[in-house]
Structures are given as structure tokens and as C-alpha cells.
PDB file of N, CA and C in Angstrom:
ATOM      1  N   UNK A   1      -2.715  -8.412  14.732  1.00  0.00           N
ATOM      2  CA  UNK A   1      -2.360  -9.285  13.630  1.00  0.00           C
ATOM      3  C   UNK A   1      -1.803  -8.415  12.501  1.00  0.00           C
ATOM      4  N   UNK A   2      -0.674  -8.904  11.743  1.00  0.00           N
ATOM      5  CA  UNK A   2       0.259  -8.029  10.728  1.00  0.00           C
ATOM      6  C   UNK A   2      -0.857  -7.992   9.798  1.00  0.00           C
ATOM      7  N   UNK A   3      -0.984  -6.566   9.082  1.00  0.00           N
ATOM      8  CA  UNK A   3      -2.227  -6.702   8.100  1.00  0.00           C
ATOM      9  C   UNK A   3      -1.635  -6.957   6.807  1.00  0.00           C
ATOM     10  N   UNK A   4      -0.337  -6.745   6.751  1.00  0.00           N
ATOM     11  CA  UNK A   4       0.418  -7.299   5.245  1.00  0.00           C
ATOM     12  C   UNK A   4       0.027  -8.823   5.419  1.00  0.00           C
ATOM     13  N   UNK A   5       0.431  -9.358   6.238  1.00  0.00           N
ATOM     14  CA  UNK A   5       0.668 -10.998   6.285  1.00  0.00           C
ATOM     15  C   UNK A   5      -1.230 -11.471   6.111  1.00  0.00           C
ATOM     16  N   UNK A   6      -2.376 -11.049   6.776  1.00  0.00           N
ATOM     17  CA  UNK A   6      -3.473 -11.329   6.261  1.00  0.00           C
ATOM     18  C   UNK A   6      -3.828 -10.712   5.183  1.00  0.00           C
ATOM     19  N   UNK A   7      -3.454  -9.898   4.010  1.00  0.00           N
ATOM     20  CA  UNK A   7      -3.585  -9.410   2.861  1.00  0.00           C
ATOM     21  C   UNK A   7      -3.166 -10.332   2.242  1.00  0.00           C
ATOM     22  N   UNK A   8      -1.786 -10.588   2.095  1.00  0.00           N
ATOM     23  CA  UNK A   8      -1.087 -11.905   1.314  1.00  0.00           C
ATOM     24  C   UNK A   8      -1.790 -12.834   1.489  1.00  0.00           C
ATOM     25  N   UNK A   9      -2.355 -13.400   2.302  1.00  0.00           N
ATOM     26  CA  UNK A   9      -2.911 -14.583   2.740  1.00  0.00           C
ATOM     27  C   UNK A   9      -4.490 -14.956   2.112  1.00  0.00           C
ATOM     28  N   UNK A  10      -4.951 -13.768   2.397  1.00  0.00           N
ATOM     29  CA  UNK A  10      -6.884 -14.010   1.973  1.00  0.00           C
ATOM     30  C   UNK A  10      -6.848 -12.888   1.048  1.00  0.00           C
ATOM     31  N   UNK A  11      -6.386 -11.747   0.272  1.00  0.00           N
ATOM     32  CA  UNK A  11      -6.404 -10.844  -0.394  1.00  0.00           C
ATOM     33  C   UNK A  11      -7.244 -11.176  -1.273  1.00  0.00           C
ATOM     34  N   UNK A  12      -7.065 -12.354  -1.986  1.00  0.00           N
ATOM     35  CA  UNK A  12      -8.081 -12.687  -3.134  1.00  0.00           C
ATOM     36  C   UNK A  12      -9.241 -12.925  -2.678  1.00  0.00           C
ATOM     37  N   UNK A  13      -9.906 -12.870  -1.573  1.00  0.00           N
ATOM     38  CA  UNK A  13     -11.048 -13.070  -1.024  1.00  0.00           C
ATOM     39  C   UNK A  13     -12.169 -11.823  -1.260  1.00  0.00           C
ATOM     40  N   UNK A  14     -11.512 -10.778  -1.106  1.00  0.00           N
ATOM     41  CA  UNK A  14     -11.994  -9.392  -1.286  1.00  0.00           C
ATOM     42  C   UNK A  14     -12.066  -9.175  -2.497  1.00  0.00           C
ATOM     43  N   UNK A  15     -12.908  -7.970  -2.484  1.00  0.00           N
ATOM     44  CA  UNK A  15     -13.725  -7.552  -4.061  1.00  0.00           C
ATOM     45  C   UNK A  15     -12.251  -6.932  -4.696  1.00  0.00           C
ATOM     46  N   UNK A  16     -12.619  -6.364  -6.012  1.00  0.00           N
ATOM     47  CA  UNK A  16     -11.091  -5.512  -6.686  1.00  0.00           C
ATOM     48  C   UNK A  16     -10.652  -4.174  -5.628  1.00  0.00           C
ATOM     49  N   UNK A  17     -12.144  -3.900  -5.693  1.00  0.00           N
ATOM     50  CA  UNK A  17     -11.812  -2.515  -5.302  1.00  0.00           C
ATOM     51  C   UNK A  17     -11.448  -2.754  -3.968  1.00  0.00           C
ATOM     52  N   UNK A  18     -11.499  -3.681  -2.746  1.00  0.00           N
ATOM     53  CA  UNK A  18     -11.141  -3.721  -1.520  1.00  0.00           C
ATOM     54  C   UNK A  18      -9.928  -3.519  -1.849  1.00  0.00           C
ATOM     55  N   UNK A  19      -9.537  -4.886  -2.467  1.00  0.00           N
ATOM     56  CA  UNK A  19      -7.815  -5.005  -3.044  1.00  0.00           C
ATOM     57  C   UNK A  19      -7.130  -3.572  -3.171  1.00  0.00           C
ATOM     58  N   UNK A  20      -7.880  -2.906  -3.754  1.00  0.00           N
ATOM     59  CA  UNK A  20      -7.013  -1.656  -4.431  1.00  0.00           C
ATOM     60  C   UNK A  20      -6.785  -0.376  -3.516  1.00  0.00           C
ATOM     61  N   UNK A  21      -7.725  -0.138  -2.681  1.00  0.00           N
ATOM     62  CA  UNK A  21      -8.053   0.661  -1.380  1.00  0.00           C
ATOM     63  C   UNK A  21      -6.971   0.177  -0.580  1.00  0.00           C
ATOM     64  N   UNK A  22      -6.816  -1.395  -0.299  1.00  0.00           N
ATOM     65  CA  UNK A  22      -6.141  -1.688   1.489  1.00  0.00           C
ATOM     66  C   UNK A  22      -5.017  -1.819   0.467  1.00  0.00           C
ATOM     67  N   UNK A  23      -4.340  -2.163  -1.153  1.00  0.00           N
ATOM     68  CA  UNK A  23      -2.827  -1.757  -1.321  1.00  0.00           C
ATOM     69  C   UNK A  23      -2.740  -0.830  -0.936  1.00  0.00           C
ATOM     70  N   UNK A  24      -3.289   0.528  -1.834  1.00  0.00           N
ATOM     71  CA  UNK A  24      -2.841   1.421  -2.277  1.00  0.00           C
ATOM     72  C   UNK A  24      -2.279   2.427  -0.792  1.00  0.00           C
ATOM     73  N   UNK A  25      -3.147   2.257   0.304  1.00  0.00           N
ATOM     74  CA  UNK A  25      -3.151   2.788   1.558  1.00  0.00           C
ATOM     75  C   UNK A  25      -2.087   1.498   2.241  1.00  0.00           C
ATOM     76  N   UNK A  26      -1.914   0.931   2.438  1.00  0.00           N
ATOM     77  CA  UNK A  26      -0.881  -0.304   3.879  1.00  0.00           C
ATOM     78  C   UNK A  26       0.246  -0.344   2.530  1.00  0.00           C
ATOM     79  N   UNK A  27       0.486  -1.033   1.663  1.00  0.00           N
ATOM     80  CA  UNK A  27       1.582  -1.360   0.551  1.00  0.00           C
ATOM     81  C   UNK A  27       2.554  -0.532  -0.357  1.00  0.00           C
ATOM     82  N   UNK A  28       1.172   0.923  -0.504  1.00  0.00           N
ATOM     83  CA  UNK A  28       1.907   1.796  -1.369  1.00  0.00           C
ATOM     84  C   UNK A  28       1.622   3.338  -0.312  1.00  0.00           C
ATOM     85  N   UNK A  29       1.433   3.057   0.802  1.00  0.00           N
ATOM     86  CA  UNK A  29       1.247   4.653   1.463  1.00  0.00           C
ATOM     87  C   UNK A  29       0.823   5.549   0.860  1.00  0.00           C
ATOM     88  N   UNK A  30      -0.358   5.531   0.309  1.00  0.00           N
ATOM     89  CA  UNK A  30      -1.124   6.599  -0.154  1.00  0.00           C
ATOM     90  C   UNK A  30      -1.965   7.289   1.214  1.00  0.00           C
ATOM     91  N   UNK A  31      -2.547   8.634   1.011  1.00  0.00           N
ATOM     92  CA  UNK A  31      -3.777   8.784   1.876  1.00  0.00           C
ATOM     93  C   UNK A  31      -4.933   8.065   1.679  1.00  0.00           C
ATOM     94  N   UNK A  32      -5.607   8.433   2.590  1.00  0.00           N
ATOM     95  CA  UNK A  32      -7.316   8.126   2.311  1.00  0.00           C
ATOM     96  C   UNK A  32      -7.755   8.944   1.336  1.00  0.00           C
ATOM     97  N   UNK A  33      -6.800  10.770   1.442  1.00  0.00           N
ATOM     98  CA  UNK A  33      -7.677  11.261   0.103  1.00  0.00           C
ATOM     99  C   UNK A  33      -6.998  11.328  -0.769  1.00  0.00           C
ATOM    100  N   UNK A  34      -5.755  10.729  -1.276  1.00  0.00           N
ATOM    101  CA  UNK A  34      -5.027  10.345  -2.291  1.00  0.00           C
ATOM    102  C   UNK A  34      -5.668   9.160  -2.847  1.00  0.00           C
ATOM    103  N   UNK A  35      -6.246   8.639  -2.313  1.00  0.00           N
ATOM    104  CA  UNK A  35      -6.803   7.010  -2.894  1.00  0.00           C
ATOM    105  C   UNK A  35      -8.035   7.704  -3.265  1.00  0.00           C
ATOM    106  N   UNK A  36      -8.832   8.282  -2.501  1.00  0.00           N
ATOM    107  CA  UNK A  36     -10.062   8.886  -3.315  1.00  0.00           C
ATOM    108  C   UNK A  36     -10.428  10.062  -4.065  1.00  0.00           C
ATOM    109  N   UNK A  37      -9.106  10.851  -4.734  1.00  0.00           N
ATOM    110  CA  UNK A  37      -8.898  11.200  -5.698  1.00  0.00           C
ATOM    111  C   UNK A  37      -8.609  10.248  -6.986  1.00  0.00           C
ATOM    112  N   UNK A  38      -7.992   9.348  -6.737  1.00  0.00           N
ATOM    113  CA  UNK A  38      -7.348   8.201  -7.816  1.00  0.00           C
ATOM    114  C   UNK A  38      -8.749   7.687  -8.067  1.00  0.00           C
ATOM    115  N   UNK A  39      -9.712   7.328  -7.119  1.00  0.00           N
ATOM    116  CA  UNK A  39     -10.761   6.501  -7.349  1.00  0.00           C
ATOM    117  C   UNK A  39     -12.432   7.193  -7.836  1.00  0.00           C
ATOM    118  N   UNK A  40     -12.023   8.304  -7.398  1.00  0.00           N
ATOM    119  CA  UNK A  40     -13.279   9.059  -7.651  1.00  0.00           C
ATOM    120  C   UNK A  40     -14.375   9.039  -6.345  1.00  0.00           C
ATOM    121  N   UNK A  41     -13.988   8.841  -5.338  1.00  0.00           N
ATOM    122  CA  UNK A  41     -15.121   9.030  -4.366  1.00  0.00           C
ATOM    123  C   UNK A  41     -14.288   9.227  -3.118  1.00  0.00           C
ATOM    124  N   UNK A  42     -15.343   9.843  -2.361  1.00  0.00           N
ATOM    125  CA  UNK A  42     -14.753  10.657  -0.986  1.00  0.00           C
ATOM    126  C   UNK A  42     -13.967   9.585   0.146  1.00  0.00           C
ATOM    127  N   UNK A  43     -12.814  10.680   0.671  1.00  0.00           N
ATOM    128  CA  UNK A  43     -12.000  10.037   1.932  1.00  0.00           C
ATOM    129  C   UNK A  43     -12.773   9.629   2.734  1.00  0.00           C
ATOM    130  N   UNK A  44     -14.103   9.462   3.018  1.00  0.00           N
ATOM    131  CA  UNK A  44     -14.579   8.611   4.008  1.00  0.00           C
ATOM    132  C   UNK A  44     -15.225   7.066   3.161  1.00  0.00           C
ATOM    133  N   UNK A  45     -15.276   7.259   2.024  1.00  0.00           N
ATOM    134  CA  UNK A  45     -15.273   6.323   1.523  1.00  0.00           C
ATOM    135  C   UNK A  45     -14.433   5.073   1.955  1.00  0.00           C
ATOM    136  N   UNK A  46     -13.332   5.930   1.288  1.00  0.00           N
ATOM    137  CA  UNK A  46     -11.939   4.786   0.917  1.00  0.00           C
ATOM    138  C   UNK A  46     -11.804   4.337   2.601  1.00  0.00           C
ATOM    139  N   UNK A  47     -12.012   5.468   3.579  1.00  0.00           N
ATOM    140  CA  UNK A  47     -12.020   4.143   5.054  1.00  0.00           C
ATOM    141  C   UNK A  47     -12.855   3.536   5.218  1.00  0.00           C
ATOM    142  N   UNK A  48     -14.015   3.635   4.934  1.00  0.00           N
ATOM    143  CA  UNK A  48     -14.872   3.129   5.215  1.00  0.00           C
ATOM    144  C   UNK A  48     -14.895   1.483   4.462  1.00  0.00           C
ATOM    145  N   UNK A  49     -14.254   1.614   3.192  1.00  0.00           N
ATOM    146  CA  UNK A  49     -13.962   0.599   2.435  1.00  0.00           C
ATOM    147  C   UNK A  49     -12.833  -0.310   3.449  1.00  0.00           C
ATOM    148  N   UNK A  50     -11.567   0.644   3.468  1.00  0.00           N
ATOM    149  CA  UNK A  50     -10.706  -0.074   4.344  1.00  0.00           C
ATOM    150  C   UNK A  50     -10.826  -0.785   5.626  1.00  0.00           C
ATOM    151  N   UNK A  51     -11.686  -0.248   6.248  1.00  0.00           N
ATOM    152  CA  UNK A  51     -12.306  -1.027   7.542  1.00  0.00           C
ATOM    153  C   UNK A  51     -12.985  -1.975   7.382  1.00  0.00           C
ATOM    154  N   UNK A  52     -13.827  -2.129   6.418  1.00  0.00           N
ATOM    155  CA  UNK A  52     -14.515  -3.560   6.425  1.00  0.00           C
ATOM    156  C   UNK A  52     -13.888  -4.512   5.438  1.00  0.00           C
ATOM    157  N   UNK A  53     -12.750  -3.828   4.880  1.00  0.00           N
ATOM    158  CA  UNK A  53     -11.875  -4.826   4.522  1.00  0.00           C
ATOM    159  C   UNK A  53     -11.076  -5.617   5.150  1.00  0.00           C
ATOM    160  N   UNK A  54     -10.288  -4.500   6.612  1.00  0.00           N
ATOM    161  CA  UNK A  54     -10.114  -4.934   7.592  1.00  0.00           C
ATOM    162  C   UNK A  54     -10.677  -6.411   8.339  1.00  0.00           C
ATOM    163  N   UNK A  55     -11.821  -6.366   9.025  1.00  0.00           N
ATOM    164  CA  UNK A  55     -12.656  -6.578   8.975  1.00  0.00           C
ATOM    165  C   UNK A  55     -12.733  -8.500   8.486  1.00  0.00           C
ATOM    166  N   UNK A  56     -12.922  -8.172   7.250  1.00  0.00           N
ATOM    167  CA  UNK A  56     -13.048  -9.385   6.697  1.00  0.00           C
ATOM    168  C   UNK A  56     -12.050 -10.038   6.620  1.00  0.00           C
ATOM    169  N   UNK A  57     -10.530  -9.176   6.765  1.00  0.00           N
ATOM    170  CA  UNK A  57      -9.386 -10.526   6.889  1.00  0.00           C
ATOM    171  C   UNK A  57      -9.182 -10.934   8.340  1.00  0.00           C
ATOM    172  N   UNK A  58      -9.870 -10.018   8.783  1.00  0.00           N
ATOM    173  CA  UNK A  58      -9.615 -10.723  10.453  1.00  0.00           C
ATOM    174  C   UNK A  58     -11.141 -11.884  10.904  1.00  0.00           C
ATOM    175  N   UNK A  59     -12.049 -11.587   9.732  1.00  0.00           N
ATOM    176  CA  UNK A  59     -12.879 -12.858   9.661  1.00  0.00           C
ATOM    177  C   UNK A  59     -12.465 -14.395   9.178  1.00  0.00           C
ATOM    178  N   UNK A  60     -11.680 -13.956   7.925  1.00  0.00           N
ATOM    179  CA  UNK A  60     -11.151 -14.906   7.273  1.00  0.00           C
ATOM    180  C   UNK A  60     -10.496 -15.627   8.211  1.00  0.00           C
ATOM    181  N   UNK A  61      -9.714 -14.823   8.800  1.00  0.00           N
ATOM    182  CA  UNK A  61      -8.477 -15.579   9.650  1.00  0.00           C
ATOM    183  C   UNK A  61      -9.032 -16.154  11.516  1.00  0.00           C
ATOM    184  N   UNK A  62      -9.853 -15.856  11.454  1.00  0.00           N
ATOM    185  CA  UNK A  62     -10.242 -16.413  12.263  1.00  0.00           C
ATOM    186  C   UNK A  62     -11.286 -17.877  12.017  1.00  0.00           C
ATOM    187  N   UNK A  63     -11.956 -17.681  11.151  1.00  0.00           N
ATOM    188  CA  UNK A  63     -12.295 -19.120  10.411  1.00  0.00           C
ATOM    189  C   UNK A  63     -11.393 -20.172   9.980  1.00  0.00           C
ATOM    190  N   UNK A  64     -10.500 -19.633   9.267  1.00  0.00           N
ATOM    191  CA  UNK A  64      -9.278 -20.667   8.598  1.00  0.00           C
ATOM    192  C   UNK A  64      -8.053 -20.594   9.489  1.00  0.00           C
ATOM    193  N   UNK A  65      -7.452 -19.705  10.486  1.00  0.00           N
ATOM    194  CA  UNK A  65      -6.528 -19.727  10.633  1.00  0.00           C
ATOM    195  C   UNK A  65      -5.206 -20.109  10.175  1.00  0.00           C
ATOM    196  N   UNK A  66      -5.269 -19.919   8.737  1.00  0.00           N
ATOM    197  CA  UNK A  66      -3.795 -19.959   8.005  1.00  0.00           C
ATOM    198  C   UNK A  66      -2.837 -19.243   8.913  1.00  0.00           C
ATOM    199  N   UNK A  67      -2.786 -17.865   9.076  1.00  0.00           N
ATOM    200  CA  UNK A  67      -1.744 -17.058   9.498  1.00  0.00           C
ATOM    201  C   UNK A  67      -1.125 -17.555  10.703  1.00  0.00           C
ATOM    202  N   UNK A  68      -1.988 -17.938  11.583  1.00  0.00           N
ATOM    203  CA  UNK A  68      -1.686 -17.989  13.251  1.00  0.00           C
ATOM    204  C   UNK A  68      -0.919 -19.440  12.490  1.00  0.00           C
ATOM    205  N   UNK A  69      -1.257 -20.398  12.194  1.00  0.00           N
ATOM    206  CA  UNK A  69      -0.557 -21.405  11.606  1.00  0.00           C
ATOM    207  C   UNK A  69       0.734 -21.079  10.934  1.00  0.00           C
ATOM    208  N   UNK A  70       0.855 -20.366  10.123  1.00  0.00           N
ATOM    209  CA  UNK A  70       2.142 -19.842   9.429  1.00  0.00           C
ATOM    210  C   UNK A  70       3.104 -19.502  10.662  1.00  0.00           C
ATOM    211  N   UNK A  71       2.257 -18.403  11.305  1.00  0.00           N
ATOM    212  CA  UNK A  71       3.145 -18.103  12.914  1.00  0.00           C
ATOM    213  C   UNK A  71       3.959 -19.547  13.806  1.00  0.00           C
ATOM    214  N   UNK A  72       3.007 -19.844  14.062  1.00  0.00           N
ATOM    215  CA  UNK A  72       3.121 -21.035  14.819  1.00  0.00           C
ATOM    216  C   UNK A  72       4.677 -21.988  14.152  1.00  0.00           C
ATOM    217  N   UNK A  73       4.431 -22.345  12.927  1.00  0.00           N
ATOM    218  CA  UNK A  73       5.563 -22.829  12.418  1.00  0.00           C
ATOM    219  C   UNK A  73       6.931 -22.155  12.460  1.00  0.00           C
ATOM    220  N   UNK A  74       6.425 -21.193  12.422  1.00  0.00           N
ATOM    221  CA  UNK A  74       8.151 -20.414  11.834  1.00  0.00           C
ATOM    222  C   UNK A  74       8.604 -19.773  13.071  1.00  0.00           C
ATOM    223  N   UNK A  75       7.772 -20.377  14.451  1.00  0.00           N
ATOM    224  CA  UNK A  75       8.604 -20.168  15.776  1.00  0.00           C
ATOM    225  C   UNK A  75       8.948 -21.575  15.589  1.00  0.00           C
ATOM    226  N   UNK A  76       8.182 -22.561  15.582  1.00  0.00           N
ATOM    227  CA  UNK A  76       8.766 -24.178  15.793  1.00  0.00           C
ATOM    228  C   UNK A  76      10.169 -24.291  15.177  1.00  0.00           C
ATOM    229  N   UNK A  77      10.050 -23.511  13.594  1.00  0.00           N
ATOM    230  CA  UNK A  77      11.212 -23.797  12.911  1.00  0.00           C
ATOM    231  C   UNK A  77      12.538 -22.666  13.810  1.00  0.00           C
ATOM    232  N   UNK A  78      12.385 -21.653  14.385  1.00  0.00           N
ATOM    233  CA  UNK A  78      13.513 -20.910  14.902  1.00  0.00           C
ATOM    234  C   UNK A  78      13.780 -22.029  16.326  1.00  0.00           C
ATOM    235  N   UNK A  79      12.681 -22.617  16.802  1.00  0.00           N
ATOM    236  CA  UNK A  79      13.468 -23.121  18.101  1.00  0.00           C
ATOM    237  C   UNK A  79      13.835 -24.778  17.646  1.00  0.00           C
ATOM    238  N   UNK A  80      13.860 -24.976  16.405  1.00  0.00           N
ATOM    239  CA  UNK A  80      14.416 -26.189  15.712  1.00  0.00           C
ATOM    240  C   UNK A  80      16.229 -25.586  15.260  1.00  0.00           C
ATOM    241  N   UNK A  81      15.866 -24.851  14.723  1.00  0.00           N
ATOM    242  CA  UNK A  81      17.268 -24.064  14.309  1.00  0.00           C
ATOM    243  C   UNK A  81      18.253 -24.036  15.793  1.00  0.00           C
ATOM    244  N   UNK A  82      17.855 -23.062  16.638  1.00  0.00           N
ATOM    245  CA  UNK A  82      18.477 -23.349  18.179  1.00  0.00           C
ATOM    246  C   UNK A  82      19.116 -24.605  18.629  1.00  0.00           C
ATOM    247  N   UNK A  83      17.921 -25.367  18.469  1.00  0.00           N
ATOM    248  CA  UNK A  83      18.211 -26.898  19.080  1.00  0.00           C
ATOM    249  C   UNK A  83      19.287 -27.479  18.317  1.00  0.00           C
ATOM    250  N   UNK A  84      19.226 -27.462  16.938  1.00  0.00           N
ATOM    251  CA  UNK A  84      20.467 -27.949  16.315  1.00  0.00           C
ATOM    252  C   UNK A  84      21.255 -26.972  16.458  1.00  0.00           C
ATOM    253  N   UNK A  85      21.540 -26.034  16.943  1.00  0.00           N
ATOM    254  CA  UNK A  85      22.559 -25.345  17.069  1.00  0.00           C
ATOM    255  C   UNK A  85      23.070 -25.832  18.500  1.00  0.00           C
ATOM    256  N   UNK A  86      22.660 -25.692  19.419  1.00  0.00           N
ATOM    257  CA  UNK A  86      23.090 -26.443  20.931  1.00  0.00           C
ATOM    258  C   UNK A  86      23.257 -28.472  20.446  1.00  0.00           C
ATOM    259  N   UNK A  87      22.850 -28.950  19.410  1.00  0.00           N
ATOM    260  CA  UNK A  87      22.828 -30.330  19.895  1.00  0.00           C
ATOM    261  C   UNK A  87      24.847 -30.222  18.939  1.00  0.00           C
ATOM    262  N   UNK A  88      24.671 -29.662  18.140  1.00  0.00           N
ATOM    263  CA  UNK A  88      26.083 -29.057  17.246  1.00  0.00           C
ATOM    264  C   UNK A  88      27.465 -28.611  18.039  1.00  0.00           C
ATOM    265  N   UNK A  89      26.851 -28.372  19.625  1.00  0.00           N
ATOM    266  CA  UNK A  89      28.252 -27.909  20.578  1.00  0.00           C
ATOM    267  C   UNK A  89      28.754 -29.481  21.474  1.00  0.00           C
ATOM    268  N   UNK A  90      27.643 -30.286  21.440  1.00  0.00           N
ATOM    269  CA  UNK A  90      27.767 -31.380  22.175  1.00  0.00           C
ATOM    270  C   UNK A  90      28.381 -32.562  21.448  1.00  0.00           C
ATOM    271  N   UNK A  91      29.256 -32.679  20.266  1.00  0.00           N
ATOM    272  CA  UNK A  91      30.293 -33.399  19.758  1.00  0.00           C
ATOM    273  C   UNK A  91      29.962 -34.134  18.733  1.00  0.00           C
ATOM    274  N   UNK A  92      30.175 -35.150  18.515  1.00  0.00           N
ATOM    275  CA  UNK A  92      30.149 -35.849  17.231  1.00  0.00           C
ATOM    276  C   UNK A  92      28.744 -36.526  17.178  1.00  0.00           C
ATOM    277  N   UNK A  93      28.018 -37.314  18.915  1.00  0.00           N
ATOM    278  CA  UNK A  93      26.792 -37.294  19.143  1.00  0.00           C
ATOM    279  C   UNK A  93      26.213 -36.218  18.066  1.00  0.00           C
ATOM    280  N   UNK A  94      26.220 -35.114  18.921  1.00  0.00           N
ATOM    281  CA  UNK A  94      25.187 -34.315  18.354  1.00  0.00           C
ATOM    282  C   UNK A  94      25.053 -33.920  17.188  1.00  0.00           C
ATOM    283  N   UNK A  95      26.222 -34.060  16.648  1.00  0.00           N
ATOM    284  CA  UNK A  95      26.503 -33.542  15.038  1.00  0.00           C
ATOM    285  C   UNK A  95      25.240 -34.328  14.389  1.00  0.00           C
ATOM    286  N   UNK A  96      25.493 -34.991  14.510  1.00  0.00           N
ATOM    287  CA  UNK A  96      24.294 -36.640  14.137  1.00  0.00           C
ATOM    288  C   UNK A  96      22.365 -36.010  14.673  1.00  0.00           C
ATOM    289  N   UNK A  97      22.571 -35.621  15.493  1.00  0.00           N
ATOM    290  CA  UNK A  97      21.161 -35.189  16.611  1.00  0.00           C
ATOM    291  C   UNK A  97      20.493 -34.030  15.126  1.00  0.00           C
ATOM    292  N   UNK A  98      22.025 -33.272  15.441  1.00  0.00           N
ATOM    293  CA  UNK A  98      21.569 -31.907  14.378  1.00  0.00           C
ATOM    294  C   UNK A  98      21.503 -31.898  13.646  1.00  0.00           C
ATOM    295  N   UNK A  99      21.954 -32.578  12.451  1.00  0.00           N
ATOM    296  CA  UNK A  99      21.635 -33.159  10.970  1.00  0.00           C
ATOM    297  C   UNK A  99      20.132 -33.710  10.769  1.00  0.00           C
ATOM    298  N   UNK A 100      19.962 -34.323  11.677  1.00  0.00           N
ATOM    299  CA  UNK A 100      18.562 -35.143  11.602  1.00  0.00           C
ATOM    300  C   UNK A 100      17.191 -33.761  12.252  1.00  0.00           C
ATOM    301  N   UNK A 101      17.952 -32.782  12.733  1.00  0.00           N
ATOM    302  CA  UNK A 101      17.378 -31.825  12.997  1.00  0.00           C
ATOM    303  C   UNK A 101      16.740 -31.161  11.671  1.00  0.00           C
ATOM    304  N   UNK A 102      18.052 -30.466  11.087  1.00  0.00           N
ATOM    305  CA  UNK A 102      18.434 -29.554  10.131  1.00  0.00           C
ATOM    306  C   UNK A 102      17.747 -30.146   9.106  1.00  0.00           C
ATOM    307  N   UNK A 103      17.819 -31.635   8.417  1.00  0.00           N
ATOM    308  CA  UNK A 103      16.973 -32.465   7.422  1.00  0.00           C
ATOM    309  C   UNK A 103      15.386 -32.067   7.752  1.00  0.00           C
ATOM    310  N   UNK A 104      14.787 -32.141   8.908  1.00  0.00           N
ATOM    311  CA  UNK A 104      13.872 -32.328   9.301  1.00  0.00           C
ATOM    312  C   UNK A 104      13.146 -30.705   9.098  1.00  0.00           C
ATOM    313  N   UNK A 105      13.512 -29.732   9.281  1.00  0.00           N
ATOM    314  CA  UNK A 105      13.823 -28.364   9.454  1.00  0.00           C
ATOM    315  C   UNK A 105      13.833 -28.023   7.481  1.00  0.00           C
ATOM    316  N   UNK A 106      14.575 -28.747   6.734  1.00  0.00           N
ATOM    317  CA  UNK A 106      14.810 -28.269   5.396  1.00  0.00           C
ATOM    318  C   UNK A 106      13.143 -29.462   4.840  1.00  0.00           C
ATOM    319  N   UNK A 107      13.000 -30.063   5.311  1.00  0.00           N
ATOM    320  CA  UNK A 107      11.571 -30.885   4.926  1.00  0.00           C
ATOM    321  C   UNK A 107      10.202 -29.621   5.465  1.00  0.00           C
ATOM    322  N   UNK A 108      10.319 -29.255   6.231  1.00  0.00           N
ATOM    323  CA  UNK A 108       9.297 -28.429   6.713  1.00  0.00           C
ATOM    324  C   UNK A 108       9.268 -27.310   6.169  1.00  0.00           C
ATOM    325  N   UNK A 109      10.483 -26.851   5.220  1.00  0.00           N
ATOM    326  CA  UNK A 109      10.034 -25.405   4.662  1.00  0.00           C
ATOM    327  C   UNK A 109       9.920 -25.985   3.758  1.00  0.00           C
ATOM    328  N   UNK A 110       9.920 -26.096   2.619  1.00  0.00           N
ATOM    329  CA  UNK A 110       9.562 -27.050   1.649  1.00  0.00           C
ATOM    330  C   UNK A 110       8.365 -26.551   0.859  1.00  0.00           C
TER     331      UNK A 110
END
């Protein structure tokens, strides 16, 4: 599972300091002992922090399943896009098919 996409997602779930550990390391590429110089406590810290931060967004997301949901859509919406693209070669019919596609497609991102 993308750990940016469950950060964005449940980030606010976690304490500050989780927050600041799993940026500063996945968002801003710091080390483990670059982050625990900045923070004041040892590189096994800051993983140790990061792992059960880990951890908890792959709890989150398995309780709520936002993400897999987010996933899920934005394949529906690429093989919606397709479909009006093939119903778009089949003539004035389809022009009609794919509009009602494409409407349907601009309602769902929304």
C-alpha cells in the first residue's frame, strides 16, 4: 500500500510527533539520524516511531478502507474514460453513449 496515499488519508490520526518523523523521512527524505538530530533522540527512536506509525495507517486503512476505495474508483473512472473513448469510434450512436459516459465520469470526480 502507497504510504504517501495512507499519510494523506489518516495522517491526522497520528500524534504530532508521528506526523513529523513519517514527513520528515517518506516526504522530505531525511535519515533516521537526520530526523533524530532535528528531534533530539536516537536513530532507533525515530524508526521505531516510524514503524508503528506505519503500523497504524495500515490499521486505519484496514478498518475504514478509504484508500482501497479511492483505488477502486479511479480504475472504474480510467475504464469509464476507455469506454467512452471506444463508444466515440462507433458514430453518432455513440457520440450520445459517450457523452452520457463522460457526464457521468465528470459527476464522479466531483
Amino acid at each position: 500500500m502507497n504510504r504517501a496515499l495512507l499519510f494523506d488519508t489518516y495522517g491526522e490520526l497520528l500524534t504530532e510527533k508521528q506526523r513529523l518523523c513519517f514527513d520528515l523521512r517518506y516526504n522530505q527524505d531525511y535519515s533516521l539520524g537526520e530526523i533524530g538530530e532535528l528531534e533530539g533522540i536516537s536513530r532507533q527512536a525515530v524508526r521505531d516511531n516510524i514503524v508503528r506509525s506505519e503500523a497504524q495507517l495500515l490499521e486505519f486503512e484496514e478498518k475504514v478502507g478509504a484508500v482501497r476505495r479511492l483505488l477502486q474508483i479511479e480504475k472504474a473512472g480510467e475504464l469509464l474514460r476507455k469506454a467512452a473513448e471506444s463508444a466515440e469510434q462507433l458514430g453518432s450512436g455513440g457520440k450520445e453513449i459517450s457523452q452520457q459516459i463522460s457526464e457521468a465520469l465528470r459527476r464522479m470526480e466531483e
